[in-house]
N, C-alpha and C. Protein backbone atom coordinates (compact mmCIF):
# COMPACT_ATOMS: atom_id res chain seq x y z
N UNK A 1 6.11 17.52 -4.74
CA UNK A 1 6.89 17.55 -5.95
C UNK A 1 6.20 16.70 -7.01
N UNK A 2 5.84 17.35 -8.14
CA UNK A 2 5.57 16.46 -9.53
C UNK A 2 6.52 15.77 -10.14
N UNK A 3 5.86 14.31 -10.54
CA UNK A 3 6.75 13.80 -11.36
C UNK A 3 6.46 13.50 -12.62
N UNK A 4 7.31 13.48 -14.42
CA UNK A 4 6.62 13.41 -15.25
C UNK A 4 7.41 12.15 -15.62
N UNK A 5 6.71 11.41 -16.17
CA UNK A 5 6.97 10.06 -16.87
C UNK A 5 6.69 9.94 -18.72
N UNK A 6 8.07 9.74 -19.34
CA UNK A 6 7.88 9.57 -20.35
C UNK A 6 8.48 8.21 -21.05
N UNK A 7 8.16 7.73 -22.01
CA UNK A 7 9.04 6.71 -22.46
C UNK A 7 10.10 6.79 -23.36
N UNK A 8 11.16 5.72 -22.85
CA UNK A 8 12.40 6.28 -23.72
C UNK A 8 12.65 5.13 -24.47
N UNK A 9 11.90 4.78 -25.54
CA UNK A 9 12.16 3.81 -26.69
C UNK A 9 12.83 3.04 -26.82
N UNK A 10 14.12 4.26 -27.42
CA UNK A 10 15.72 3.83 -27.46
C UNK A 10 16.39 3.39 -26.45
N UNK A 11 16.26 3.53 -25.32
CA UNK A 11 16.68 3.15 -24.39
C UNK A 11 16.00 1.34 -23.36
N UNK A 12 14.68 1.51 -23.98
CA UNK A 12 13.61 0.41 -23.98
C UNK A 12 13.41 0.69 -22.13
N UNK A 13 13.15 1.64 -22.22
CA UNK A 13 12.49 2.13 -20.71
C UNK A 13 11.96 3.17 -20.43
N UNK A 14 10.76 3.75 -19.20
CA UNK A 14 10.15 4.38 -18.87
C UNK A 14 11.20 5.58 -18.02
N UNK A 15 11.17 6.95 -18.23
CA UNK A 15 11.89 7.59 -17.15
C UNK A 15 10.91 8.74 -16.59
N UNK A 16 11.50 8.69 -14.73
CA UNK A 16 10.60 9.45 -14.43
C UNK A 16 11.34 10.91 -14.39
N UNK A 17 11.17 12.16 -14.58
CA UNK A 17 12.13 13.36 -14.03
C UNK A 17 11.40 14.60 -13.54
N UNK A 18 12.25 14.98 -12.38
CA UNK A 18 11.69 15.68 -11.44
C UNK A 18 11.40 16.48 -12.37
N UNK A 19 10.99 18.55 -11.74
CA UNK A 19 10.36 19.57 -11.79
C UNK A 19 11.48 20.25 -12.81
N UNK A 20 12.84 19.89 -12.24
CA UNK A 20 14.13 20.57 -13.11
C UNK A 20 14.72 19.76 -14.29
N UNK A 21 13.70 18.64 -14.60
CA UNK A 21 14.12 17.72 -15.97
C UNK A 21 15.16 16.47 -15.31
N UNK A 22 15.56 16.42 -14.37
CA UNK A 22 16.79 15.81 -13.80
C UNK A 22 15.85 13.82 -13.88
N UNK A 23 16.69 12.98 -14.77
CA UNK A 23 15.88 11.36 -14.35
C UNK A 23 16.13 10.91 -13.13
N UNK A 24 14.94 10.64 -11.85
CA UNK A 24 15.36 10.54 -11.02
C UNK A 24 14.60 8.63 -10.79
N UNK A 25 13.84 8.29 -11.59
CA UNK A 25 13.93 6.78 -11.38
C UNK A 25 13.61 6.44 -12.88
N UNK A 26 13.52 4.70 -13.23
CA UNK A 26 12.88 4.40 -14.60
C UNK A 26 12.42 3.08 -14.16
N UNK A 27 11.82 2.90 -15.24
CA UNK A 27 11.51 0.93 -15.17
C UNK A 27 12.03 0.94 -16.89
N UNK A 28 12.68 -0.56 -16.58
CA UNK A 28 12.95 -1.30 -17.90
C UNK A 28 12.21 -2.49 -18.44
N UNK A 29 11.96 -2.38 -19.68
CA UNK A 29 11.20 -3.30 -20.60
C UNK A 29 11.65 -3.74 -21.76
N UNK A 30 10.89 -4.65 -21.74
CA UNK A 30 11.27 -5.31 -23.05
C UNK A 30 10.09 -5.61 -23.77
N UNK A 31 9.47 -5.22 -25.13
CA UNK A 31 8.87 -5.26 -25.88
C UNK A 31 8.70 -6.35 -27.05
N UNK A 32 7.54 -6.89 -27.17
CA UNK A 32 7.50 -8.15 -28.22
C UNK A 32 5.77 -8.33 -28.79
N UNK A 33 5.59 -7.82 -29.56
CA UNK A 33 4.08 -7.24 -30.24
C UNK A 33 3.73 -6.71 -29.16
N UNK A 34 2.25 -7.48 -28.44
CA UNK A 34 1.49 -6.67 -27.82
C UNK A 34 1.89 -7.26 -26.12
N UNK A 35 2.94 -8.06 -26.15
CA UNK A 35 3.34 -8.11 -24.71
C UNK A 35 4.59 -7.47 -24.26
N UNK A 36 4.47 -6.61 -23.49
CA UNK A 36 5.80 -5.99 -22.52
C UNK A 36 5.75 -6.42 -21.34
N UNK A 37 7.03 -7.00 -20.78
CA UNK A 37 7.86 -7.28 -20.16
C UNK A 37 8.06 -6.23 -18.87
N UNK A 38 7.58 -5.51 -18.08
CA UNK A 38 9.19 -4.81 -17.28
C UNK A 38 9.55 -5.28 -16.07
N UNK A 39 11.34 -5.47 -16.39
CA UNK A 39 11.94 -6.17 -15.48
C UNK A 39 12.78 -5.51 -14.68
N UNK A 40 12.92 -3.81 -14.84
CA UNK A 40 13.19 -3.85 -13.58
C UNK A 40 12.76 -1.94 -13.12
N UNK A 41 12.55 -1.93 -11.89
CA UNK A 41 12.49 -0.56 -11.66
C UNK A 41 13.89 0.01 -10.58
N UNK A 42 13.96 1.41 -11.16
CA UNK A 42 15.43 1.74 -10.27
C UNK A 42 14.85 3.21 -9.73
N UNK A 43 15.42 3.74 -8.15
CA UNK A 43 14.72 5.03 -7.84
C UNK A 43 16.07 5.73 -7.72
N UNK A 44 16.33 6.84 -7.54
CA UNK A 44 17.41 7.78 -7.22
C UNK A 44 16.95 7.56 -5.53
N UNK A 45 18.27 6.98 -5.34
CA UNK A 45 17.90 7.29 -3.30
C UNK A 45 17.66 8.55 -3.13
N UNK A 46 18.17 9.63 -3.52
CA UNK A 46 17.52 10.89 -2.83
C UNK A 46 15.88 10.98 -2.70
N UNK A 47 15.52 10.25 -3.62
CA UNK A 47 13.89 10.71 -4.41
C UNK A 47 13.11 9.52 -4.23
N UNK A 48 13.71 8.47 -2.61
CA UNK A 48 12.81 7.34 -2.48
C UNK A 48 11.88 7.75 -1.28
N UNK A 49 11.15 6.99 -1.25
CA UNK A 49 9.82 7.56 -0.19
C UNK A 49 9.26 8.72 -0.99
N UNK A 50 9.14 9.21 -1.67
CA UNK A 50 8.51 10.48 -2.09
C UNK A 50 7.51 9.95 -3.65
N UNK A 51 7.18 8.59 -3.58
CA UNK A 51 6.01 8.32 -4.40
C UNK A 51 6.90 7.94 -6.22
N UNK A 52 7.85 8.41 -6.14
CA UNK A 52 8.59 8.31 -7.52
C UNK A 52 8.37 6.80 -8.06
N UNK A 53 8.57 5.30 -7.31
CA UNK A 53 7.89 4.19 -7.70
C UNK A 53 6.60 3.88 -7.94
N UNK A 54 5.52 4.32 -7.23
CA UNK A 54 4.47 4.69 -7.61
C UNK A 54 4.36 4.86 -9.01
N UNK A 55 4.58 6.11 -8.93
CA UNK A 55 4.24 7.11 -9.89
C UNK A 55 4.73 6.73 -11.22
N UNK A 56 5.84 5.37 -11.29
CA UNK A 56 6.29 4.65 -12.20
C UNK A 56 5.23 3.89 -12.86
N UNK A 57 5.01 2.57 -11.82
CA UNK A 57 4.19 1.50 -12.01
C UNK A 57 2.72 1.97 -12.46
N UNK A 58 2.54 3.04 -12.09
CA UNK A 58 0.67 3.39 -12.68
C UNK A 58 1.16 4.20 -13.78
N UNK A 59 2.07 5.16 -14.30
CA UNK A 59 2.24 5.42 -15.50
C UNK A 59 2.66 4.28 -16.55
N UNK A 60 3.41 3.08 -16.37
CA UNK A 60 3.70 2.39 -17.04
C UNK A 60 2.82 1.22 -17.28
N UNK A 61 1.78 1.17 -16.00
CA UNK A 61 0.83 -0.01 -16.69
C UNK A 61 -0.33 0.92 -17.42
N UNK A 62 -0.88 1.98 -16.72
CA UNK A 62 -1.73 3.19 -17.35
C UNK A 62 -1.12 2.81 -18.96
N UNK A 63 0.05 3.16 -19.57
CA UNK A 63 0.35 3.12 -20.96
C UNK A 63 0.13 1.94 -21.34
N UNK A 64 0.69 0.68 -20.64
CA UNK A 64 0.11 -0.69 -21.49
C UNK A 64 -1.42 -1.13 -21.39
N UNK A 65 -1.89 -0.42 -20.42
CA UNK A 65 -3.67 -0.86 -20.72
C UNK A 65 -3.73 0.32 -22.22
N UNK A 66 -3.40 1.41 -22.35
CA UNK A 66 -4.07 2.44 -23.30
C UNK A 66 -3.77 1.65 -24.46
N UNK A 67 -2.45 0.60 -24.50
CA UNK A 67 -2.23 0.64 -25.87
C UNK A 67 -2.32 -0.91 -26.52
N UNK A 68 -3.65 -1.39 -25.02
CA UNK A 68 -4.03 -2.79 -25.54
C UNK A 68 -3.09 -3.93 -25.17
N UNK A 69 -1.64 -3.59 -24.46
CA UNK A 69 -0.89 -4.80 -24.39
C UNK A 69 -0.94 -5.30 -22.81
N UNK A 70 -0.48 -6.58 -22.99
CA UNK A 70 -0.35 -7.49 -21.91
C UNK A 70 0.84 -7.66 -21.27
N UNK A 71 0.63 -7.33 -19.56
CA UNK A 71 1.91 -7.28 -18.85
C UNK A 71 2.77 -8.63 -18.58
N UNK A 72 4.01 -8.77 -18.35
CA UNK A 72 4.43 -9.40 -17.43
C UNK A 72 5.26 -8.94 -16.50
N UNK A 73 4.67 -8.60 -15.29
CA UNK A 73 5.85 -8.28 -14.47
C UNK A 73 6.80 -8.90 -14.08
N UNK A 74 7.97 -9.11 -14.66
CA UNK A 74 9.02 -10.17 -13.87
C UNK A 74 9.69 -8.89 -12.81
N UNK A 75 9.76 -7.43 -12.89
CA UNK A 75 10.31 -6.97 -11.71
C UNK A 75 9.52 -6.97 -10.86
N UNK A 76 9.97 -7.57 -9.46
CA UNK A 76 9.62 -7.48 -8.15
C UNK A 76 8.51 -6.38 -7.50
N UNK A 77 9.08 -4.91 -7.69
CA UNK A 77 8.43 -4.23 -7.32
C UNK A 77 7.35 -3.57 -8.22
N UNK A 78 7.09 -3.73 -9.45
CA UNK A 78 6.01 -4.02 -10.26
C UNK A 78 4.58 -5.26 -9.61
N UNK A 79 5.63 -5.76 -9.64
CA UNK A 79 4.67 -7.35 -10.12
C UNK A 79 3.91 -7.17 -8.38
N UNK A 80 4.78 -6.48 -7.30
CA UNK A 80 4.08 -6.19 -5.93
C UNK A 80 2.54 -5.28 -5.69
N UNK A 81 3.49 -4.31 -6.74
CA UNK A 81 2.56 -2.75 -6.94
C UNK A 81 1.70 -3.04 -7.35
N UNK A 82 1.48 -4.66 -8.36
CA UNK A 82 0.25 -4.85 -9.13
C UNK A 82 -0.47 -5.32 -7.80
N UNK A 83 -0.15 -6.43 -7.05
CA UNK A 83 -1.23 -7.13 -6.27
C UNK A 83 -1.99 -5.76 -5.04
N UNK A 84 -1.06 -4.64 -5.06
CA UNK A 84 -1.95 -3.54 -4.31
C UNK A 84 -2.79 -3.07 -5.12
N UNK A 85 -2.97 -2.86 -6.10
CA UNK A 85 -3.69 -2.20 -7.32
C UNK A 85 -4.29 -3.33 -7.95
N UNK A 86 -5.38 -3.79 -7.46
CA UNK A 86 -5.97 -4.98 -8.24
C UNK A 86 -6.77 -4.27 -9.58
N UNK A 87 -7.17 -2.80 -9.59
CA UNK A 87 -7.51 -2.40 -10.71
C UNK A 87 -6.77 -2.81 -12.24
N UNK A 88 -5.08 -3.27 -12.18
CA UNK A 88 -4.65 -3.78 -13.21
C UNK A 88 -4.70 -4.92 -13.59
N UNK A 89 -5.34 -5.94 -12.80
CA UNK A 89 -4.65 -7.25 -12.77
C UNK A 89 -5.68 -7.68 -14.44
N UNK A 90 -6.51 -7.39 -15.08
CA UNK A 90 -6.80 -7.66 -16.28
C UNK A 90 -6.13 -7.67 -17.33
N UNK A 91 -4.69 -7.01 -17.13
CA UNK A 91 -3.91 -6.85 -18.12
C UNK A 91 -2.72 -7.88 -17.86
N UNK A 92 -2.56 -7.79 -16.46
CA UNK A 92 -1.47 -8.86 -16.15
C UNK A 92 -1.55 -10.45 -16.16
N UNK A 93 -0.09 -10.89 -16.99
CA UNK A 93 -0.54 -12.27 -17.04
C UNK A 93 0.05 -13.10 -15.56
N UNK A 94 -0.71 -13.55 -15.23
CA UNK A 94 0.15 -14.22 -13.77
C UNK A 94 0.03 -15.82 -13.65
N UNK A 95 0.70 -16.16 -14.98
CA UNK A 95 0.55 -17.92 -15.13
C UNK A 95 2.37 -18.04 -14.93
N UNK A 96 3.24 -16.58 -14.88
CA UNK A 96 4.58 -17.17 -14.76
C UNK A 96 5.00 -17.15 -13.39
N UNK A 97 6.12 -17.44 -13.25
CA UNK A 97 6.45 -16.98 -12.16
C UNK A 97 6.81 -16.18 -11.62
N UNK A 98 7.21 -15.15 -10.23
CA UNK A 98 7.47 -14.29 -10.18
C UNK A 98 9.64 -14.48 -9.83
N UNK A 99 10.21 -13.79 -10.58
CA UNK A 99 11.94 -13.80 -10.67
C UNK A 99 12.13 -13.24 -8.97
N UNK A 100 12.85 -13.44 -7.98
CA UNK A 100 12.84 -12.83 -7.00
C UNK A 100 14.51 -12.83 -7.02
């Protein structure tokens, strides 16, 4: 199953939605010039194990490397996803702490 990830501004979060348009996870952020924040990611239990967090965290840092800004992950399963993916850690700042 594909998932497409777009950002929802107004809402100040990322959503992911299945094949039939349906939002089946997001991450939330918070925006302040060139640093975003996201603090939290949520999955649809039907649609966990099937890569939908994934497919969050590399679309949503993928967009903050494209657009030059600097992460902070205060959500958990972000700020995890980063230390598997050391390909991001140039963007991430990791002088805070992590919120558990």
């Amino acid at each position: 199953m594909q998932f497409t990830v777009t950002d929802a501004p107004a809402r100040e979060r990322f959503e992911a939605r299945d094949e039939a348009g349906a939002v089946v996870g997001f991450v939330t952020y918070q925006l302040t010039g060139s640093i975003i924040a996201y603090t939290h990611t949520e999955v649809d239990p039907a649609y966990e194990g099937r890569g939908v967090g994934s497919t969050l965290a590399r679309a949503v840092l993928d967009d903050a490397r494209g657009k030059g800004r600097t992460v902070v992950p205060i959500c958990p399963f972000i700020a995890d996803w980063v230390v598997k993916h050391p390909e991001y850690e140039g963007i991430v700042v990791r002088s805070t702490r992590k919120i558990k």
